[in-house]
N, C-alpha and C. Protein backbone atom coordinates (compact mmCIF):
# COMPACT_ATOMS: atom_id res chain seq x y z
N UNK A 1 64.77 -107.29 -14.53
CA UNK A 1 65.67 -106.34 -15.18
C UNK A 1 66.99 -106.32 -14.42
N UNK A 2 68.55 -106.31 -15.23
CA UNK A 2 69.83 -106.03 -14.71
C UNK A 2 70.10 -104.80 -14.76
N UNK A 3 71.08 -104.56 -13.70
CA UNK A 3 71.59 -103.09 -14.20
C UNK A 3 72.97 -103.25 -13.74
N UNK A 4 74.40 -102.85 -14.44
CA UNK A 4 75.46 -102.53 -13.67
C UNK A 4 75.67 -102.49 -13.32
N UNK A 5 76.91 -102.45 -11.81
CA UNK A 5 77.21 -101.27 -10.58
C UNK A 5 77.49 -100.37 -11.39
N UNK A 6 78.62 -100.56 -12.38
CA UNK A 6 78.96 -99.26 -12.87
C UNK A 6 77.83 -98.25 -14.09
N UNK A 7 76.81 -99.03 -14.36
CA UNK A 7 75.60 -98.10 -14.39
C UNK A 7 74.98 -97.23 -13.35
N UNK A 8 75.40 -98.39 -12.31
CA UNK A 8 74.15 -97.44 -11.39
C UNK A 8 74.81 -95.90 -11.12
N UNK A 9 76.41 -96.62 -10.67
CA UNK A 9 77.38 -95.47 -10.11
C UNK A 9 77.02 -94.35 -10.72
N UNK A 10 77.68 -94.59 -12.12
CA UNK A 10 76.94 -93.15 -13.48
C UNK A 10 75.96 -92.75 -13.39
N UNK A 11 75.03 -93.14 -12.85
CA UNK A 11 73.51 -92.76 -13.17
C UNK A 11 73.58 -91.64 -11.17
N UNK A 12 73.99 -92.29 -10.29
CA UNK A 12 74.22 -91.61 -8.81
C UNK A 12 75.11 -90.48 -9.35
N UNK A 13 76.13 -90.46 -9.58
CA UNK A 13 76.85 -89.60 -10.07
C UNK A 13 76.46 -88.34 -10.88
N UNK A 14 75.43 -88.70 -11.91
CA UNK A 14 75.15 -87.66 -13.16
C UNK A 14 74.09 -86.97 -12.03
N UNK A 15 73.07 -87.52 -11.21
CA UNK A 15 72.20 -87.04 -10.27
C UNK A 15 72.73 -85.90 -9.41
N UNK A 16 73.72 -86.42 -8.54
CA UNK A 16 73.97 -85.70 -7.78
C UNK A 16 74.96 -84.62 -8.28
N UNK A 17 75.12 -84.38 -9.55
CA UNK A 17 76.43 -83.40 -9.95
C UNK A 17 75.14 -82.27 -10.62
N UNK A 18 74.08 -83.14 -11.04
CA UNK A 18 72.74 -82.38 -11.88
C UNK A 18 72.21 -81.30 -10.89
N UNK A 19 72.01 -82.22 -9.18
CA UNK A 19 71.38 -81.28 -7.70
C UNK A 19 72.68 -80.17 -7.57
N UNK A 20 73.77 -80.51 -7.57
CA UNK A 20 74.78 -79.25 -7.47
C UNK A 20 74.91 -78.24 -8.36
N UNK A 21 74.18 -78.30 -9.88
CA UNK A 21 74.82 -77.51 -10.60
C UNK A 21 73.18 -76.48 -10.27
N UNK A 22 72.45 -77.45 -9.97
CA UNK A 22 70.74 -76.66 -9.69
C UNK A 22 70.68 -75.90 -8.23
N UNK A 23 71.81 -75.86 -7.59
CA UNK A 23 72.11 -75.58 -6.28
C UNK A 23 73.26 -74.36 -6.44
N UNK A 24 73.29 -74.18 -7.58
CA UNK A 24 74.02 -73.18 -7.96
C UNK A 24 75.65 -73.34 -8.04
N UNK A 25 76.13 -74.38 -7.62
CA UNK A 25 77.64 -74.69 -7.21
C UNK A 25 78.44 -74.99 -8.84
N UNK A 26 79.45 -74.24 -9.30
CA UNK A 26 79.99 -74.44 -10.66
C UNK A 26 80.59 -76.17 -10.19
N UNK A 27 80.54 -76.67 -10.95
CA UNK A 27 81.46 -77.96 -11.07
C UNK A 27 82.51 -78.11 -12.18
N UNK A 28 83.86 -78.17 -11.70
CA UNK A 28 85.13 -77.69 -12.07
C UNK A 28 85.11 -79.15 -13.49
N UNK A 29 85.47 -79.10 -14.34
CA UNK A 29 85.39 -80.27 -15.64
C UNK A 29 87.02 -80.59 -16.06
N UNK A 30 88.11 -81.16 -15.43
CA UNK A 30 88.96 -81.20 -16.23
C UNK A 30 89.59 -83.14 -17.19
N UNK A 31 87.92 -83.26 -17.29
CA UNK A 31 88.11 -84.69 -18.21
C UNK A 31 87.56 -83.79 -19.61
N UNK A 32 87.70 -84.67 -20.56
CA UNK A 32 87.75 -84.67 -22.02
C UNK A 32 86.22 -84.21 -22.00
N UNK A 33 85.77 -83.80 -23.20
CA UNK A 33 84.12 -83.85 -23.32
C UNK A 33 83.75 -85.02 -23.60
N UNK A 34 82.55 -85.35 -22.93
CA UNK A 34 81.92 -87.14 -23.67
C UNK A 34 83.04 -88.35 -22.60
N UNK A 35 83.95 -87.82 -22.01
CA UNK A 35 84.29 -89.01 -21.23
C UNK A 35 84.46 -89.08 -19.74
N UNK A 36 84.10 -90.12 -19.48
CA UNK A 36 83.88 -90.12 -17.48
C UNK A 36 84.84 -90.95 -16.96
N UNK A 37 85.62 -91.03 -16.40
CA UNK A 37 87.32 -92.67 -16.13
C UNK A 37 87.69 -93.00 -17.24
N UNK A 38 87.66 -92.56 -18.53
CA UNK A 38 88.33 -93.02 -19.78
C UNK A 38 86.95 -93.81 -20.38
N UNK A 39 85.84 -93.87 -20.01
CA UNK A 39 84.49 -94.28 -20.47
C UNK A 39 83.96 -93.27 -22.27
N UNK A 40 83.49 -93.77 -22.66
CA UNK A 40 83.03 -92.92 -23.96
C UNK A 40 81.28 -92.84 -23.62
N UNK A 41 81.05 -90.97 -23.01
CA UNK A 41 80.00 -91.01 -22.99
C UNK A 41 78.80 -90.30 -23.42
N UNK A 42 77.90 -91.14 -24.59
CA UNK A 42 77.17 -90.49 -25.90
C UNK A 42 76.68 -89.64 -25.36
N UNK A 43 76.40 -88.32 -25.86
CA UNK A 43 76.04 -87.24 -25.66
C UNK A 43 75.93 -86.34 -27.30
N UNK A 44 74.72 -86.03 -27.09
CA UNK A 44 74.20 -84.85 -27.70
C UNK A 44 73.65 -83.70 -27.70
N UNK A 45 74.73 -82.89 -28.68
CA UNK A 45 74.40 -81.26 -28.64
C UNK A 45 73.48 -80.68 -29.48
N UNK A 46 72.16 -80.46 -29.50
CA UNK A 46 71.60 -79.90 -30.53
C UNK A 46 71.91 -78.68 -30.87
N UNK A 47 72.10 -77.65 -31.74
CA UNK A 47 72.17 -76.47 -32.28
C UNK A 47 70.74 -76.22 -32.09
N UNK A 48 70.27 -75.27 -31.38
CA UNK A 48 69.10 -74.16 -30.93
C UNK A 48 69.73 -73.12 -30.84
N UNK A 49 70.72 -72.10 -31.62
CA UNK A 49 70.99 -70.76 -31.78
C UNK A 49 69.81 -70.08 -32.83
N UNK A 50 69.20 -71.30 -33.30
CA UNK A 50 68.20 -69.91 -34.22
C UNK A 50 66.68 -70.05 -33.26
N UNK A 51 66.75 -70.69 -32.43
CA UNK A 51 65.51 -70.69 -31.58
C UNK A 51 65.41 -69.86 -30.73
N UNK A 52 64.45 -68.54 -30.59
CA UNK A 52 63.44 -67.65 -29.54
C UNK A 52 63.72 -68.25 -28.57
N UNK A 53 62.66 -69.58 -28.03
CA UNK A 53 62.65 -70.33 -27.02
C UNK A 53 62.65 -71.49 -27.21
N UNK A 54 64.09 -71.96 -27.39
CA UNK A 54 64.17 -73.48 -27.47
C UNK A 54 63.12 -74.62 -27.04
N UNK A 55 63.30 -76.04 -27.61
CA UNK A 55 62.18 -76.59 -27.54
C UNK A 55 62.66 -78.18 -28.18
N UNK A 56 62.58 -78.50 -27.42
CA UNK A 56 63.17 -80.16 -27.05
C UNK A 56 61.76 -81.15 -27.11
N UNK A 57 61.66 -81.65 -28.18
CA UNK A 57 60.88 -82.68 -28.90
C UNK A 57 60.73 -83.97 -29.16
N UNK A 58 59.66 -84.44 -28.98
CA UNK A 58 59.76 -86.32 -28.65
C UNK A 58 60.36 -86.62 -30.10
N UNK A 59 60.52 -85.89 -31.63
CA UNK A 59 60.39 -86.49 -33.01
C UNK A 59 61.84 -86.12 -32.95
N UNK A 60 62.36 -85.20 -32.34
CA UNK A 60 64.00 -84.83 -32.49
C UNK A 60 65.10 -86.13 -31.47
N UNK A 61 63.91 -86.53 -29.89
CA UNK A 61 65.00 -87.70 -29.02
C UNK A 61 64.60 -88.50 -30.09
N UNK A 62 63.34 -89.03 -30.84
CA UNK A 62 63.52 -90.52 -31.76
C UNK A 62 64.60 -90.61 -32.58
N UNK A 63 64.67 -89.60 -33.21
CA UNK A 63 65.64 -89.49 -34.10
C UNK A 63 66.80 -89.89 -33.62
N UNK A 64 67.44 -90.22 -32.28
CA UNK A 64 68.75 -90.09 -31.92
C UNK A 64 68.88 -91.54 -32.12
N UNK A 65 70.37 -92.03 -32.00
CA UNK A 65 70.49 -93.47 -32.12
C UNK A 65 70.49 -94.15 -30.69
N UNK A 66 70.77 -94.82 -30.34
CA UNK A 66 70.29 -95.66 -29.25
C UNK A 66 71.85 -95.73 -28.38
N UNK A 67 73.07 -94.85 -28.57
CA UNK A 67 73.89 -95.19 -27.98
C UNK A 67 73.99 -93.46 -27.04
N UNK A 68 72.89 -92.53 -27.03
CA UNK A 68 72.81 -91.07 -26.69
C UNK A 68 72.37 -91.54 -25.39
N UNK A 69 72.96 -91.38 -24.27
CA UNK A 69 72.73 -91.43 -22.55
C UNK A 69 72.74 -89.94 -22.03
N UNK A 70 72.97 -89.20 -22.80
CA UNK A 70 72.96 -86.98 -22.26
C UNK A 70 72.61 -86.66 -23.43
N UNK A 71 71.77 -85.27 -23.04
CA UNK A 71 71.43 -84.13 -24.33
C UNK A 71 71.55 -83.11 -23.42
N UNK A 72 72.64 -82.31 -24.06
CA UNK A 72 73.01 -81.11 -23.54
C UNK A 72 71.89 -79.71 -24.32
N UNK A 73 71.48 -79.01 -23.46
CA UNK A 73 70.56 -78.23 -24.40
C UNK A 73 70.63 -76.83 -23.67
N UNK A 74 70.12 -75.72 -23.88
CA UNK A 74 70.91 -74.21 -23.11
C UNK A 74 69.37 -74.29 -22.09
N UNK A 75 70.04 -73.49 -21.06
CA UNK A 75 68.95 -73.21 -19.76
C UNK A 75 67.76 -73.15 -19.86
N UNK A 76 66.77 -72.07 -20.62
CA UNK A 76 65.85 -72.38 -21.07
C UNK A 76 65.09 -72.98 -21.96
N UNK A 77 65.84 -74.41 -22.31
CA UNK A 77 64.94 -74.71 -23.07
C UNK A 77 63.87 -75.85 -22.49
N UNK A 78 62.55 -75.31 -23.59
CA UNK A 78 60.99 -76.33 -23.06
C UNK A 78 61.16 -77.81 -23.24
N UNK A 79 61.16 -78.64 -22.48
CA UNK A 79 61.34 -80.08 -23.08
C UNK A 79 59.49 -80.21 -22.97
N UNK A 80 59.13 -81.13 -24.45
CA UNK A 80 57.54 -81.26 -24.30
C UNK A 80 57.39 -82.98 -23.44
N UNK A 81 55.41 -82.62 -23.19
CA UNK A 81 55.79 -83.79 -22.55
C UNK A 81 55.74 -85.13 -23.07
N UNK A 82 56.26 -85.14 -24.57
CA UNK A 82 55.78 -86.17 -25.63
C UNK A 82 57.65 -86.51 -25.24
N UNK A 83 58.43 -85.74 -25.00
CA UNK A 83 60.37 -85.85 -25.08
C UNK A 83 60.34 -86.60 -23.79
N UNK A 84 59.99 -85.89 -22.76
CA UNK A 84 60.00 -86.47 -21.68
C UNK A 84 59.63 -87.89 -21.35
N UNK A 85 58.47 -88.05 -21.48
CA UNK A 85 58.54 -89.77 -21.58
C UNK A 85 59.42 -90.65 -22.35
N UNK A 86 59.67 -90.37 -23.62
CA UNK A 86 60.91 -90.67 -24.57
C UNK A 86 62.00 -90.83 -24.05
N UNK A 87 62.51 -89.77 -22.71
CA UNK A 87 63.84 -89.40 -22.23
C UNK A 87 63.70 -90.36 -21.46
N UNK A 88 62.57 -90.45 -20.43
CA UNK A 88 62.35 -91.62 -19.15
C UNK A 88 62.41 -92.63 -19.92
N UNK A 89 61.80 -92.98 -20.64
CA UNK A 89 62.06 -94.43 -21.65
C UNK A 89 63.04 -95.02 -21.77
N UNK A 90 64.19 -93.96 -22.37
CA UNK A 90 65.22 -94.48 -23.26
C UNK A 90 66.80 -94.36 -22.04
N UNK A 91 66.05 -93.85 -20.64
CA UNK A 91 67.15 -93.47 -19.60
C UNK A 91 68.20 -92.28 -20.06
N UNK A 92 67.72 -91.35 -20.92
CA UNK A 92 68.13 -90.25 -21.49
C UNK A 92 68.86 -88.93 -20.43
N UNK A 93 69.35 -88.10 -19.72
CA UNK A 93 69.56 -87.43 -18.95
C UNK A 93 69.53 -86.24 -19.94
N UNK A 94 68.96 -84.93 -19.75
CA UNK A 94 68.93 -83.74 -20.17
C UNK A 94 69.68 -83.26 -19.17
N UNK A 95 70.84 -82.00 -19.78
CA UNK A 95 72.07 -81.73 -19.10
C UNK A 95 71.52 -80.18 -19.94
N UNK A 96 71.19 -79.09 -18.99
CA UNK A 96 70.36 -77.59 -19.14
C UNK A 96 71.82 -77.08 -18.64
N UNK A 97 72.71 -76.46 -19.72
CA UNK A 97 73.84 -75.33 -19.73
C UNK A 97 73.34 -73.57 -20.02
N UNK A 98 74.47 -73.29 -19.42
CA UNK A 98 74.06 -71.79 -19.21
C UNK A 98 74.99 -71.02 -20.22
């Protein structure tokens, strides 16, 4: 298997900004939404405003197209563990906003 540098970088990068934001530290955003150095980067927002307790589903990541690398989803929501392997699969990053 190949991988990038500039995959890997993104992938070190999204990690360690993921441990800071779980570390409580705000991280200041003044690039575009969806872009990282002028990069275009797929990301998806699901709408869970009518959900109790949100809930992140292996039949909702299939559904996505194959160019989605983030899913932004609100703090509590359940990812099952049918998404999760899906997410590890597909190198997916779940991005939990407050």
């Amino acid at each position: 298997m190949q991988i990038s540098l500039e995959k890997i970088i993104e992938m070190v990068t999204r990690e360690v900004i993921n441990e800071l934001i779980n570390k409580g530290f705000h991280i200041e955003n003044n690039l575009k939404p969806g872009k990282i150095n002028g990069l275009q980067n797929a990301v998806f927002e699901p709408d869970m405003s009518g959900f109790i307790t949100p809930l992140l589903t292996e039949n909702l990541i299939l559904s996505l197209n194959g160019q989605i690398q983030e899913v932004h989803v609100p703090a509590k929501t359940i990812v099952t563990p049918g998404a999760k392997n899906v997410l590890k699969n597909r190198n997916i990053t779940v991005i939990y906003k407050s």
